[in-house]
Structure formats: C-alpha cells, structure tokens
C-alpha atoms as a PDB file:
ATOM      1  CA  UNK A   1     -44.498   4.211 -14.028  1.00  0.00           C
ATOM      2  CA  UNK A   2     -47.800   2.965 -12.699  1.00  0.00           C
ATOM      3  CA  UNK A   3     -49.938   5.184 -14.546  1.00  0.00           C
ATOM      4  CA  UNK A   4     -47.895   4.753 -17.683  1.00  0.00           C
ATOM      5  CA  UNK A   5     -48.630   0.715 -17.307  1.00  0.00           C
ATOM      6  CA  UNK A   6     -52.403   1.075 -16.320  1.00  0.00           C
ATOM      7  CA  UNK A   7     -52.552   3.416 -19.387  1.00  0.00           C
ATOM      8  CA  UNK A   8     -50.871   0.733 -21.902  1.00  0.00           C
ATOM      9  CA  UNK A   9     -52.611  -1.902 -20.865  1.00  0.00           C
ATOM     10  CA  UNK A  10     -56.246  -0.620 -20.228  1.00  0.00           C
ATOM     11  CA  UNK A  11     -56.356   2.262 -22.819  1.00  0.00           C
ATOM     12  CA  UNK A  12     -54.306   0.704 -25.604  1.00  0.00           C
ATOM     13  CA  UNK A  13     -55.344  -2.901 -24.846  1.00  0.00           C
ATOM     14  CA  UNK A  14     -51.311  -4.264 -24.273  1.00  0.00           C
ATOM     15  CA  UNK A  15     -50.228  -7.207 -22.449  1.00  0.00           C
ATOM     16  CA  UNK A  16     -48.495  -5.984 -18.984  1.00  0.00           C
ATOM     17  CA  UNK A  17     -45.075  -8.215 -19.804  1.00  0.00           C
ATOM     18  CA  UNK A  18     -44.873  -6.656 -23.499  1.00  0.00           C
ATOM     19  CA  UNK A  19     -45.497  -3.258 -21.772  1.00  0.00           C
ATOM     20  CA  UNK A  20     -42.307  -3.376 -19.225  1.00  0.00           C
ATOM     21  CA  UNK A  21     -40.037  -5.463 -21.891  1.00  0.00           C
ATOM     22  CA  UNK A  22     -40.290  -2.873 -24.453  1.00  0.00           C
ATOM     23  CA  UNK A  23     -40.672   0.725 -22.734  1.00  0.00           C
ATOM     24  CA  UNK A  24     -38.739  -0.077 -19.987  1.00  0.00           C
ATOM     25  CA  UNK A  25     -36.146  -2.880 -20.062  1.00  0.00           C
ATOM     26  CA  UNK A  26     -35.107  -2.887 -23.702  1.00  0.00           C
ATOM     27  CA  UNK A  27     -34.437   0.929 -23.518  1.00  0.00           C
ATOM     28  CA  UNK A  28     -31.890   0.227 -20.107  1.00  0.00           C
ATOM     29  CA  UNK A  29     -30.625  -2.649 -21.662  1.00  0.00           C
ATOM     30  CA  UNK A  30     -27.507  -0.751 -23.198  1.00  0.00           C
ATOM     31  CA  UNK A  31     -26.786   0.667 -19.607  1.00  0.00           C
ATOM     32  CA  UNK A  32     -26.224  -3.021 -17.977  1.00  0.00           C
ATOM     33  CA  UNK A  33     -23.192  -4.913 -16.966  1.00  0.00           C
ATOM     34  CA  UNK A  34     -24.753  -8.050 -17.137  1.00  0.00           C
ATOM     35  CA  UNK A  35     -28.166  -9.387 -18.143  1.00  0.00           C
ATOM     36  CA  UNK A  36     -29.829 -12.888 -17.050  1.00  0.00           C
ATOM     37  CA  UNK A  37     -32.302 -14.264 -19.508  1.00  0.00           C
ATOM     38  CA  UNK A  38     -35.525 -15.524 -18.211  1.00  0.00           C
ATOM     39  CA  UNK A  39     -35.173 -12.876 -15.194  1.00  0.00           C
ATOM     40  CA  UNK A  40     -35.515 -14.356 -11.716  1.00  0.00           C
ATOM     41  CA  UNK A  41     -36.568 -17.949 -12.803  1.00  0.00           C
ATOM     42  CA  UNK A  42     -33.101 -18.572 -14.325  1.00  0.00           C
ATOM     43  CA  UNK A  43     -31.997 -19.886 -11.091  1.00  0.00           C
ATOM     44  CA  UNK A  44     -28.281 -21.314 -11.986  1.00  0.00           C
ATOM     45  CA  UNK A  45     -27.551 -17.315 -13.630  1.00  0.00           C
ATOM     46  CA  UNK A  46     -28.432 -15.964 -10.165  1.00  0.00           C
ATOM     47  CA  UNK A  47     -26.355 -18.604  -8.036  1.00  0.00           C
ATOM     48  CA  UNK A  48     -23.598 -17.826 -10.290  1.00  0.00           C
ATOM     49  CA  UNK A  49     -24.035 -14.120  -9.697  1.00  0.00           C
ATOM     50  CA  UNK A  50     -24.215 -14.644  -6.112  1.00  0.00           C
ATOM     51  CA  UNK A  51     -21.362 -16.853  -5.695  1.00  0.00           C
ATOM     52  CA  UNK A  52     -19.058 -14.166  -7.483  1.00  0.00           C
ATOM     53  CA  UNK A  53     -20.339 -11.460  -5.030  1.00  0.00           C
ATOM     54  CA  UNK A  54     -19.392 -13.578  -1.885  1.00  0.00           C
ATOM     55  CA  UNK A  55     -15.813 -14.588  -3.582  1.00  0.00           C
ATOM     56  CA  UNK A  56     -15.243 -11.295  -3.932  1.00  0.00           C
ATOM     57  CA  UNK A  57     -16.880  -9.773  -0.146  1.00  0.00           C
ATOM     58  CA  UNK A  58     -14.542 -12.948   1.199  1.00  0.00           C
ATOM     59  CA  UNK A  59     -11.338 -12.160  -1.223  1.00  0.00           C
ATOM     60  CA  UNK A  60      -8.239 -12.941   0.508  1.00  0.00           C
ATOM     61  CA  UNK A  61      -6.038 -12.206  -2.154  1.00  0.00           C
ATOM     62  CA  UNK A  62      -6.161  -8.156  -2.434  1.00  0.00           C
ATOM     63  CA  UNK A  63      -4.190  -8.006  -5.299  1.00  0.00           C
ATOM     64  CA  UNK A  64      -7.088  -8.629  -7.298  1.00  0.00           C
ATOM     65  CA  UNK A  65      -9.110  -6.429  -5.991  1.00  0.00           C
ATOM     66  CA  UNK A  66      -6.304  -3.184  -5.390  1.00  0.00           C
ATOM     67  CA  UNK A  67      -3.960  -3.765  -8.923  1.00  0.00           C
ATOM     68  CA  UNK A  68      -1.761  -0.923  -7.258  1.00  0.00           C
ATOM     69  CA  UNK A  69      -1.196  -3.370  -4.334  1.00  0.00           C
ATOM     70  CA  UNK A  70       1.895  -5.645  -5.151  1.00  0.00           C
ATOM     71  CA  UNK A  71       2.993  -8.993  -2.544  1.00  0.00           C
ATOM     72  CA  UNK A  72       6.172 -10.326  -2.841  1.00  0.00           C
ATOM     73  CA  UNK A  73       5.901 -13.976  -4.216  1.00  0.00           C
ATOM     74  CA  UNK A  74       6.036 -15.798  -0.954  1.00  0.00           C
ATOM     75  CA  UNK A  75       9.006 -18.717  -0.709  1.00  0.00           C
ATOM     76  CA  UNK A  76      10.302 -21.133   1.988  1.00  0.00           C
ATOM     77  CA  UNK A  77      13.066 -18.799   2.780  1.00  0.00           C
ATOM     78  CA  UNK A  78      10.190 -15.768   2.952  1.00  0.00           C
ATOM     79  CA  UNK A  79       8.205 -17.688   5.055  1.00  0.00           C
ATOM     80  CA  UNK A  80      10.903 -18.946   7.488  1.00  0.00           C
ATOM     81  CA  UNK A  81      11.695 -15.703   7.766  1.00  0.00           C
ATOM     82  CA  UNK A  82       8.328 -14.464   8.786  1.00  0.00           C
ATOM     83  CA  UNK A  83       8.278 -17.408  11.349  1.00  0.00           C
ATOM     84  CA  UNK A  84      11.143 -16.130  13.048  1.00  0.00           C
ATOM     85  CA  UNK A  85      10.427 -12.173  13.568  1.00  0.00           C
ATOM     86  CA  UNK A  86       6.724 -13.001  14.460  1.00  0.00           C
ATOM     87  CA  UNK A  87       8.118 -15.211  16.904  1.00  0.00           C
ATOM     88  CA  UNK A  88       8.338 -13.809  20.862  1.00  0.00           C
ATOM     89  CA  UNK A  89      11.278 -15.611  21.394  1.00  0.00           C
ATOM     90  CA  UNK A  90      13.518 -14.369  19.119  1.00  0.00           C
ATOM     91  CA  UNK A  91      16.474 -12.546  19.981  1.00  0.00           C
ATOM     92  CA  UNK A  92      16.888  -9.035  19.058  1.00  0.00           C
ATOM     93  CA  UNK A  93      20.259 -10.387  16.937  1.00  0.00           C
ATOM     94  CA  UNK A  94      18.234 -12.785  15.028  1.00  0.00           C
ATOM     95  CA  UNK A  95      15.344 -10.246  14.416  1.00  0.00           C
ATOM     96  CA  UNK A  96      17.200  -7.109  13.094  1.00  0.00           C
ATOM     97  CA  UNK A  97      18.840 -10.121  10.614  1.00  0.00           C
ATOM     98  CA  UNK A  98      15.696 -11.636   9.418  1.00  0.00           C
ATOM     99  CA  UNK A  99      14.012  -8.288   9.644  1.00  0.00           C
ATOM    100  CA  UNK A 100      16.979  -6.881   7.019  1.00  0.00           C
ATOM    101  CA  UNK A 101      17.117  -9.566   4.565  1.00  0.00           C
ATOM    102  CA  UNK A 102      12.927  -9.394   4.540  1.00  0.00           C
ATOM    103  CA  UNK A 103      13.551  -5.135   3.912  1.00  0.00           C
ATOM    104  CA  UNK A 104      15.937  -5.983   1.163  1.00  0.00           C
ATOM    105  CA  UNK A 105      14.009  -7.938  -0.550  1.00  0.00           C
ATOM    106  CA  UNK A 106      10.797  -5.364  -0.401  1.00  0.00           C
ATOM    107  CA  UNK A 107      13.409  -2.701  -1.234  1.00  0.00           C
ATOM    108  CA  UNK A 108      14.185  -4.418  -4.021  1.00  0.00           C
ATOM    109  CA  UNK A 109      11.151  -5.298  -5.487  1.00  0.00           C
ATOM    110  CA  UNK A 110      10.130  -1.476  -5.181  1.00  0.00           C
ATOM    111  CA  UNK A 111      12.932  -0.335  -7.528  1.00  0.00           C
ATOM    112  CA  UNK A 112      11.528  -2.363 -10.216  1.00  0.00           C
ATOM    113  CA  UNK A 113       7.961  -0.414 -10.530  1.00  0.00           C
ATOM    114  CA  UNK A 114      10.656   2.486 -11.261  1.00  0.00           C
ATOM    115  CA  UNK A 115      10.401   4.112 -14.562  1.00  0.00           C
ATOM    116  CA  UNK A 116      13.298   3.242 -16.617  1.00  0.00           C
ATOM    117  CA  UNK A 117      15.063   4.362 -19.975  1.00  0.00           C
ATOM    118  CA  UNK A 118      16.512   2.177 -22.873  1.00  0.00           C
ATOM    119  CA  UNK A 119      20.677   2.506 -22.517  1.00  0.00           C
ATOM    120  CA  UNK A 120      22.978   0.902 -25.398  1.00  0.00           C
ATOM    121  CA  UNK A 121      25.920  -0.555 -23.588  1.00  0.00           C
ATOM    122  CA  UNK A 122      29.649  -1.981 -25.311  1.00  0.00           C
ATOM    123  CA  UNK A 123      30.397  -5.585 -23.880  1.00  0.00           C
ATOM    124  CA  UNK A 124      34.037  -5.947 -24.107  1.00  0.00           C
ATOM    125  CA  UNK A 125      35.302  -9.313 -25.668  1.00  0.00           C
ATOM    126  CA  UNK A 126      38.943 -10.798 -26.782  1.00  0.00           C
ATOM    127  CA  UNK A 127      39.540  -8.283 -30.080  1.00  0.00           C
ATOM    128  CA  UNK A 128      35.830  -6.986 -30.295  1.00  0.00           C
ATOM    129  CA  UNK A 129      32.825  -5.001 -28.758  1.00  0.00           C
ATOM    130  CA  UNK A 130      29.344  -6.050 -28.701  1.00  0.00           C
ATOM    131  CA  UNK A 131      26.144  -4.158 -28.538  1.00  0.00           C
ATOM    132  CA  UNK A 132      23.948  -4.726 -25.599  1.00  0.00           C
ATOM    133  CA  UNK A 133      20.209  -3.496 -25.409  1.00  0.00           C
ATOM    134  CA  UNK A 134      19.850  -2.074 -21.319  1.00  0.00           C
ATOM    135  CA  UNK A 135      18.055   0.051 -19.392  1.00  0.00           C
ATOM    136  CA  UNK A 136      18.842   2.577 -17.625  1.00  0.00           C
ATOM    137  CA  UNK A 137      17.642   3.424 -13.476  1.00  0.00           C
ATOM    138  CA  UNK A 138      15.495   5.555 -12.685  1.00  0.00           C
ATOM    139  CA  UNK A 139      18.251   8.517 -11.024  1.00  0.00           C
ATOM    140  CA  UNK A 140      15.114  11.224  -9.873  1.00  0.00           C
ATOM    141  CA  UNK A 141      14.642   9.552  -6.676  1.00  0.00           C
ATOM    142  CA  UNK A 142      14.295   9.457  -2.809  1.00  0.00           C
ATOM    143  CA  UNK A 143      13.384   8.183   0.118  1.00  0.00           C
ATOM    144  CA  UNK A 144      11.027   9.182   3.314  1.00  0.00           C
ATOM    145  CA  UNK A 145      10.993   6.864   6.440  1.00  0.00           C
ATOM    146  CA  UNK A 146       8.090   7.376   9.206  1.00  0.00           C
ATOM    147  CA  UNK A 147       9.913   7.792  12.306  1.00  0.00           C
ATOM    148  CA  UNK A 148      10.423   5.971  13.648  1.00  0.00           C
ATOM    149  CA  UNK A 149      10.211   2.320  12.555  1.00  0.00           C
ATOM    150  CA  UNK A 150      10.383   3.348   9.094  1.00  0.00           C
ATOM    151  CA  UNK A 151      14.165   4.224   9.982  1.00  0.00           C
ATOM    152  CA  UNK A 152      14.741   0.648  10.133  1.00  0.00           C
ATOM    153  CA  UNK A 153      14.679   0.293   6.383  1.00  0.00           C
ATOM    154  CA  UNK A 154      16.638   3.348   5.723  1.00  0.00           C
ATOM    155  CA  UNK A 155      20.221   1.129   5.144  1.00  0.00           C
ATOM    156  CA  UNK A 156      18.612  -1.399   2.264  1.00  0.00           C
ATOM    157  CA  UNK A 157      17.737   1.689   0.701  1.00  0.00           C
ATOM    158  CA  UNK A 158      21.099   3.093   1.094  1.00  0.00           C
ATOM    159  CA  UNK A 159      22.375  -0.184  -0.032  1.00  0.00           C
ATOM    160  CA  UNK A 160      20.361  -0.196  -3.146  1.00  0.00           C
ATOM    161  CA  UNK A 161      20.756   2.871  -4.034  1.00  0.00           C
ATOM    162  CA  UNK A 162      24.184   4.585  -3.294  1.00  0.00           C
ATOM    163  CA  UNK A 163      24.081   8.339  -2.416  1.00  0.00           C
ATOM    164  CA  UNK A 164      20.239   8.480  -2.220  1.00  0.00           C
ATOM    165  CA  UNK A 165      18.456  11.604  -0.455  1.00  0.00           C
ATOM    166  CA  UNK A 166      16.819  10.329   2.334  1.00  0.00           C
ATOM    167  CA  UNK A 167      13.567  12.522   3.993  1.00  0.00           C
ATOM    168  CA  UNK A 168      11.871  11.994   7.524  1.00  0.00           C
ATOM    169  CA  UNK A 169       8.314  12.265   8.838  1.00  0.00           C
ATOM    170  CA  UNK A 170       7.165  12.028  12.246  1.00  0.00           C
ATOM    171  CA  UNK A 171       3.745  11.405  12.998  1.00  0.00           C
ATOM    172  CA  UNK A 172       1.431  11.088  16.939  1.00  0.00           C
ATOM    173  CA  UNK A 173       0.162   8.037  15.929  1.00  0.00           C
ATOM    174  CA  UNK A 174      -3.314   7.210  17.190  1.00  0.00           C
ATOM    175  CA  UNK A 175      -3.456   5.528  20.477  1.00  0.00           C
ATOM    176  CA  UNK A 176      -0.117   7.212  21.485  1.00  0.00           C
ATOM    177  CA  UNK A 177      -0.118   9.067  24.830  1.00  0.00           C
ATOM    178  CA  UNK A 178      -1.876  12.339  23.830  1.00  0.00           C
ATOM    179  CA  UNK A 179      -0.101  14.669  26.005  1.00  0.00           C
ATOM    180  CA  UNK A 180       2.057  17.211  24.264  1.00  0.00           C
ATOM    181  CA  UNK A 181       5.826  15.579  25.086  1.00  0.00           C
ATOM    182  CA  UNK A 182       9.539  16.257  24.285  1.00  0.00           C
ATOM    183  CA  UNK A 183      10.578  13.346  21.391  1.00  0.00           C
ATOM    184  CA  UNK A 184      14.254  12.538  21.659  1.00  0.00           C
ATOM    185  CA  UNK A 185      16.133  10.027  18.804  1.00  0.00           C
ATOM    186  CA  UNK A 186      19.567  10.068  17.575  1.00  0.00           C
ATOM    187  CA  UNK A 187      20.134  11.399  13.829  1.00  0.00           C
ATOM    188  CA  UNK A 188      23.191   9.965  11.988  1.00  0.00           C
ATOM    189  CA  UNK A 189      24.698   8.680  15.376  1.00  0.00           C
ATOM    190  CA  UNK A 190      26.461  11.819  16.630  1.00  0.00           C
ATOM    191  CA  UNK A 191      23.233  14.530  16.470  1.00  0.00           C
ATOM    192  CA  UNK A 192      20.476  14.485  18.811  1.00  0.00           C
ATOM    193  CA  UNK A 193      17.263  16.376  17.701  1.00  0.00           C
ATOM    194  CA  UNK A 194      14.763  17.830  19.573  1.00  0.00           C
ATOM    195  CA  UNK A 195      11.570  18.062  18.446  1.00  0.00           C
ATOM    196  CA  UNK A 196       8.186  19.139  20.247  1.00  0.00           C
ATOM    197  CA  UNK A 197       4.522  18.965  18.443  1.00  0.00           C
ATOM    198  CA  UNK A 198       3.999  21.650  16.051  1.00  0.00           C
ATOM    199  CA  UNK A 199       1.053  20.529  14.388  1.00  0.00           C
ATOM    200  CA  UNK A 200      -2.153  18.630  13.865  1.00  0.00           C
ATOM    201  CA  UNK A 201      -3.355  16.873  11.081  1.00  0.00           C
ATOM    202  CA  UNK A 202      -6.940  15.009  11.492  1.00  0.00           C
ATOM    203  CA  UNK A 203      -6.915  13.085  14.237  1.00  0.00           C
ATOM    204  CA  UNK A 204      -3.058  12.699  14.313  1.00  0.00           C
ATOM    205  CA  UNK A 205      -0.629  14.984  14.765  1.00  0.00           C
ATOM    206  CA  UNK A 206       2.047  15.854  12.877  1.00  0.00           C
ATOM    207  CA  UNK A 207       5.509  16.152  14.620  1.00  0.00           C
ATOM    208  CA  UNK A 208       8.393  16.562  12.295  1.00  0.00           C
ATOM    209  CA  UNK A 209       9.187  16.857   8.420  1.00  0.00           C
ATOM    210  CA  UNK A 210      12.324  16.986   6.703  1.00  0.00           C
ATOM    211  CA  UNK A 211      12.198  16.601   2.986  1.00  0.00           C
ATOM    212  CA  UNK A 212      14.800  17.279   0.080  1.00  0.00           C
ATOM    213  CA  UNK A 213      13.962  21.074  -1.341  1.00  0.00           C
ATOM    214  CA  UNK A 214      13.420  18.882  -4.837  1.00  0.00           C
ATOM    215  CA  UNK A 215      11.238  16.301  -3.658  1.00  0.00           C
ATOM    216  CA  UNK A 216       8.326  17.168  -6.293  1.00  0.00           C
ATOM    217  CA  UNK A 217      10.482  16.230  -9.369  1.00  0.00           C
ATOM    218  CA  UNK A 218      11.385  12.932  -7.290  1.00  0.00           C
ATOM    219  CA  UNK A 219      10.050   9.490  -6.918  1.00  0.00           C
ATOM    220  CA  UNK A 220       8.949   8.669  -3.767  1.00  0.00           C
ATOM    221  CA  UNK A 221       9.515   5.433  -1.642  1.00  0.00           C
ATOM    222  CA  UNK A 222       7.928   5.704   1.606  1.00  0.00           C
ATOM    223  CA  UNK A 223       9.168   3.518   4.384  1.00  0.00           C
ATOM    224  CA  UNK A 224       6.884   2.125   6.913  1.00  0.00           C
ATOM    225  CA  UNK A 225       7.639  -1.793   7.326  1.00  0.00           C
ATOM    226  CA  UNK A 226       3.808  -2.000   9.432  1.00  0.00           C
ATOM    227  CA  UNK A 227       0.536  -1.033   7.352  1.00  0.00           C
ATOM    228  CA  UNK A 228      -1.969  -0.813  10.078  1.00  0.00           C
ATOM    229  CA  UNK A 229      -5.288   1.234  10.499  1.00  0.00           C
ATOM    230  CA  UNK A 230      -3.316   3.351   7.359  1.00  0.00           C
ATOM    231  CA  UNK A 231      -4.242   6.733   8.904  1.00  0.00           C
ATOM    232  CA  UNK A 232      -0.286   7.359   9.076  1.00  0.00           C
ATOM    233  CA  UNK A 233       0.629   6.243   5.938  1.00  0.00           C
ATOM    234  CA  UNK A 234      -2.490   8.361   4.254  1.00  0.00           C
ATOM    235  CA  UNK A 235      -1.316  11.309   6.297  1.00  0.00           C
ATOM    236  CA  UNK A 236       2.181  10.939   5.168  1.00  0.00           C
ATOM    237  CA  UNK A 237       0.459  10.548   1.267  1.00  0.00           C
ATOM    238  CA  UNK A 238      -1.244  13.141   1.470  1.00  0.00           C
ATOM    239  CA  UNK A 239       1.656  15.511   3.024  1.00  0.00           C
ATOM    240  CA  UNK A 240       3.981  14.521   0.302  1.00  0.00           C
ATOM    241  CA  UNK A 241       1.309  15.450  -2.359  1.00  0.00           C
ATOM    242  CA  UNK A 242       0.784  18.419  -0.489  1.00  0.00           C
ATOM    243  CA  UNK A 243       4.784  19.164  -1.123  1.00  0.00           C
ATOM    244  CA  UNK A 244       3.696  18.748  -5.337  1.00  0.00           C
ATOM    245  CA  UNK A 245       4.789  14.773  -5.600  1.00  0.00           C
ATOM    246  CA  UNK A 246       2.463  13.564  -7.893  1.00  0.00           C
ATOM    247  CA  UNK A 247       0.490  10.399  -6.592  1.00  0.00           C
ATOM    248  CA  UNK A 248       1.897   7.896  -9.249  1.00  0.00           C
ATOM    249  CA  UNK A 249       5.601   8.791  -8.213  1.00  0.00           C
ATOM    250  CA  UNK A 250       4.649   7.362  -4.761  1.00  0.00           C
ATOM    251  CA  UNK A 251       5.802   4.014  -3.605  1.00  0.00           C
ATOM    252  CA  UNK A 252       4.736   2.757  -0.516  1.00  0.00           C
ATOM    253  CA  UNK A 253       6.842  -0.038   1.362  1.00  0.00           C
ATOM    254  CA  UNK A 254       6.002  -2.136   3.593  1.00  0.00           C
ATOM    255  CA  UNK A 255       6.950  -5.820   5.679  1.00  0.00           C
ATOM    256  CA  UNK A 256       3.090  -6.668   6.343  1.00  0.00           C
ATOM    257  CA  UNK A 257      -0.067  -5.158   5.541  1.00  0.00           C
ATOM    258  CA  UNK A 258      -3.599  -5.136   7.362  1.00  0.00           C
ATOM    259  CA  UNK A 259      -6.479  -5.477   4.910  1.00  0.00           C
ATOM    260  CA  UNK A 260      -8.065  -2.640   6.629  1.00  0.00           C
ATOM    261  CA  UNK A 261      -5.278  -0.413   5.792  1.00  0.00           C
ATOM    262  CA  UNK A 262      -4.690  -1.481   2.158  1.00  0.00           C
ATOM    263  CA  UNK A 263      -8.545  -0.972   2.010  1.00  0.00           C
ATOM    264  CA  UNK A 264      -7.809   2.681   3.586  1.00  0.00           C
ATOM    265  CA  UNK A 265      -5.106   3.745   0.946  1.00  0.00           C
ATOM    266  CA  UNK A 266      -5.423   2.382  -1.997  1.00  0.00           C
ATOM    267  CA  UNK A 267      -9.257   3.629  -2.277  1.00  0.00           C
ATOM    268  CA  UNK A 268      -7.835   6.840  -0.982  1.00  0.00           C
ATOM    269  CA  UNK A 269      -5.006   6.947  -3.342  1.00  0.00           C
ATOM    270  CA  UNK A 270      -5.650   4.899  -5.829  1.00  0.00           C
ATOM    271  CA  UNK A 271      -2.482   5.478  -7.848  1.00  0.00           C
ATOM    272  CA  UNK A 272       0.023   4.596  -5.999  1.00  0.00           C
ATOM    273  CA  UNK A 273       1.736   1.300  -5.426  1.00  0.00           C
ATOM    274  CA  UNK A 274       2.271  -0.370  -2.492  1.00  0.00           C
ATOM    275  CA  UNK A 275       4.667  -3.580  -2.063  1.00  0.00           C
ATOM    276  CA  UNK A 276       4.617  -5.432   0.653  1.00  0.00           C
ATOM    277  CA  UNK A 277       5.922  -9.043   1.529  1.00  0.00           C
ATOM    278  CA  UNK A 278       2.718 -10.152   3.165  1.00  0.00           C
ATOM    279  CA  UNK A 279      -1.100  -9.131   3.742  1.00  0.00           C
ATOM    280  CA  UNK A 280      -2.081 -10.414   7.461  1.00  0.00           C
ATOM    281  CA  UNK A 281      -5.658 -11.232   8.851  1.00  0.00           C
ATOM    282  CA  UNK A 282      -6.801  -8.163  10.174  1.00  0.00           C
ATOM    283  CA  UNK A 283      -6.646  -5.671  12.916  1.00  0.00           C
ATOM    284  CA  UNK A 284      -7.644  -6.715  16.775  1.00  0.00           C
ATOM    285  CA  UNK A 285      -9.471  -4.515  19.089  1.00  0.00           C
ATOM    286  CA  UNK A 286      -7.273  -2.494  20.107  1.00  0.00           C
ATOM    287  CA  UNK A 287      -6.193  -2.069  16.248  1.00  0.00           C
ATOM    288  CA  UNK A 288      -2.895  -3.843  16.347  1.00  0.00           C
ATOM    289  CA  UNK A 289      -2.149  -6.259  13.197  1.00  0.00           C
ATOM    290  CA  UNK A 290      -2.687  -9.720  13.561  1.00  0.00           C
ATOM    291  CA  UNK A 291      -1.160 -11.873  14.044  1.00  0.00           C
ATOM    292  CA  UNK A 292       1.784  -9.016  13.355  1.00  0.00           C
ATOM    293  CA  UNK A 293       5.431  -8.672  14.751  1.00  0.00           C
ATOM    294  CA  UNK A 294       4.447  -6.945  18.230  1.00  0.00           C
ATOM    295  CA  UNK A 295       6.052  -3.131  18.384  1.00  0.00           C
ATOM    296  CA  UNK A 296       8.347  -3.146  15.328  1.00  0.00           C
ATOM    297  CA  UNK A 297      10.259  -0.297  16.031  1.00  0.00           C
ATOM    298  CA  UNK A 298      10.750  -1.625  20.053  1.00  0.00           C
ATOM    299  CA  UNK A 299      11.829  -5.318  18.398  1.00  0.00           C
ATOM    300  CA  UNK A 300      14.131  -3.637  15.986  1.00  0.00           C
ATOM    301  CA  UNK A 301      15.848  -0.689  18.615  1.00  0.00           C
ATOM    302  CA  UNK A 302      15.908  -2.913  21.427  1.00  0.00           C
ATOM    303  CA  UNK A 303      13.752  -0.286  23.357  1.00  0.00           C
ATOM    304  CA  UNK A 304      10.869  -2.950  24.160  1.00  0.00           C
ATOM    305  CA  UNK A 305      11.997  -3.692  27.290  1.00  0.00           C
ATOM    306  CA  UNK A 306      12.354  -0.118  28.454  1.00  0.00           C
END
C-alpha cells in the first residue's frame, strides 16, 4: 500500500486523499456495515457508534441479543413468587408451592414454541354444528430431567402433558466432591437405583442416562430449573444430539438463568430455545448464581439440612 501511494502521487502527480478514496475506500465500500461521512471528524456519527457498542457490551436484556432465549413476562404474582423461594426463611412447604406454580408456568410457556398442526373441530350447539379452525399439539414429544433437581419439574410436565415419556441424565457437576462415590435416589417411590460413575465427559462426568429408544424422532424439553456456569446443560445438549435429536427439537427449561450460562449455550447451540422465568446478575466466585435460590435440589428435597 505504501509503495502503491508514493507511486500515485509522485509518478502520476495525484493528490494523496483522491489516491486512498478511489483505489482503496470506494472499492471496500460495498463490503461495509456502516459508513460515516466525513471519516473521523464527524464526531456526533462516532458517539453514536460508540454509544450502541457500550448498550450492547452492558445489555441486560439477553433476549435481544440470544432470539433463541425466551423470559417469561414478569408479573406481581411472578415476582412475589421469586421473593419467596429466594428467601432463607422460607419453609420447605411454602417453597416446593411457589417453586411448582413458578415450574408450571415455565412448563407451560415451553409447550407453546411446539410445532403444531391446523385441526377442524365440530362445536356442538342447540339443533346445529359449527366449524371451528384449531390446532392440533405437538404428540412426538418427551421429557429429560438432570438429576437431580431437574426431577423437581418432572410432575408439571406430567401435568401438562398426560402419559408423556419421561428420560433422566445424571451428571458430576463441577465443584462436586471428585472422588468416585456410590449415588443413591429413589425412582418412582418404591425402586432404589444404584448407580456408580461410568464415564467422563470434559471436565464433568457423566453418571447415568436413561432415554426413550425413540428419542431422535422426539421433541425435547430438558429440565434443569438452575442455568449456571451451563457446562451441564451443554453436556446434556450435546449428549442428546449425540442420541440423533436434532438441535431445533431441543427445549431447554429453566426457573433462573446466569448470563454466563445463556452466553455458554446459546453461542454453543444456537438453535435451540431456552425459557426461563428470569435472567439473574451473574455468577459469584465460587460460581454459584446470584443472587439465586441457594441449593435447589436441597430446598426442594428437604436434604439441605443433612
């Protein structure tokens, strides 16, 4: 480029600006997202510029950064809820209430990024039928829970969707005691299972998977009510894609969601949804949500004591 410019301008006579307008800016100009007339002395084009770029390093609102990241529209009654099953205090009554009606109302809002059909229904009236346009649910689907506090939102499922297949993945979270131990949790009340490390994945380790045979011709809602770090939830993506469920038949669900872990799987995965009923802070230091709702599972099981 130097010798190009000296060459213009001492050999051929040209002014240096008319030099780097026309064989080098005009040509790129096709390739730009934006251009600023007047270059760097159009001062109020640049301050605009730069005020964009620090809305969007300091965007709160993820949605508009991640479209496959959907929050609940937050209410009084959402919000009191929240208050309560952050709070300490709360008894473990109270909590698996609030915590329920909060799951149910994630659960629900999941259903709806379903695919759906067009159905004709027949209204019955006094000596007639009428016509109604409907649609139809989505029937091809399942759920997976994260042992364990994913198992928390197993019954709105259930009570959304009667009869649905339900799948289970444990996985050594990071953090966890790294020692190779016995895990012990009751399965449909009457069944105790056993299960013992059998494999690693990254720098977690995968303990247990049971999935329907049919799970790759099967939406997917994956239960986790606590989006941290997201290394789980991207190892539990990434085994269900491994298992041929395609990444847009994935819904993630969630209670609350770290930026950091949005951040995490939705550049990772970038087509599949996650709902959530609220996006917190951040992570601490010891990568725990903030301000979060302490050990979910240990709240929820009334094992936080033991």
């Amino acid at each position: 480029m130097p010798k190009m410019i000296k060459r213009d301008t001492v050999e051929k006579g040209r002014d240096i600006a008319t030099v780097l307008d026309q064989d080098f800016i005009l040509p790129t100009k096709k390739y730009a997202d934006i251009i600023i007339p007047r270059g760097g002395d159009n001062h109020v084009a640049i301050d605009l510029i730069v005020q964009h770029i620090r809305t969007k390093l300091g965007q709160h609102d993820l949605c508009k950064i991640y479209p496959n990241l959907y929050v609940i529209q937050s209410t009084f009654q959402i919000r009191g809820m929240h208050t309560l099953i952050r709070d300490s205090k709360t008894t473990k009554h109270d909590f698996i209430f609030y915590s329920d009606r909060l799951i149910r109302l994630v659960v629900e809002h999941g259903l709806g990024h379903l695919p759906f059909t067009e159905k004709q229904s027949y209204c019955f009236c006094v000596n007639f039928r009428i016509c109604v346009s409907g649609v139809d649910f989505c029937k091809r689907l399942c759920g997976v829970s994260v042992i364990r506090s994913g198992e928390s939102m197993e019954n709105a499922l259930r009570a959304c969707c009667k009869g649905i297949k339900l799948g289970k993945i444990l996985i050594h979270r990071e953090g966890d005691n790294d020692q190779q131990v016995c895990v012990l949790w009751p399965l449909y009340q009457s069944i105790v299972l056993l299960i013992i490390c059998v494999n690693k994945l990254g720098n977690e380790q995968l303990r247990y998977v049971k999935l329907p045979s049919d799970i790759s011709e099967r939406h997917v809602l994956l239960l986790d009510p606590i989006l941290g770090t997201g290394n789980s939830a991207v190892q539990a993506i990434r085994l269900l894609i491994s298992k041929g469920v395609p990444e847009s038949n994935i819904i993630f669900l969630n209670l609350i969601s770290a930026p950091q872990g949005v951040n995490v799987v939705c550049k990772r995965f970038p087509r599949i949804k996650i709902v959530t009923s609220e996006t917190e802070m951040g992570l601490n230091d010891k990568f725990r949500v903030v301000p979060g709702m302490g050990e979910f599972g240990d709240r929820y099981f009334g094992t936080d004591d033991e």
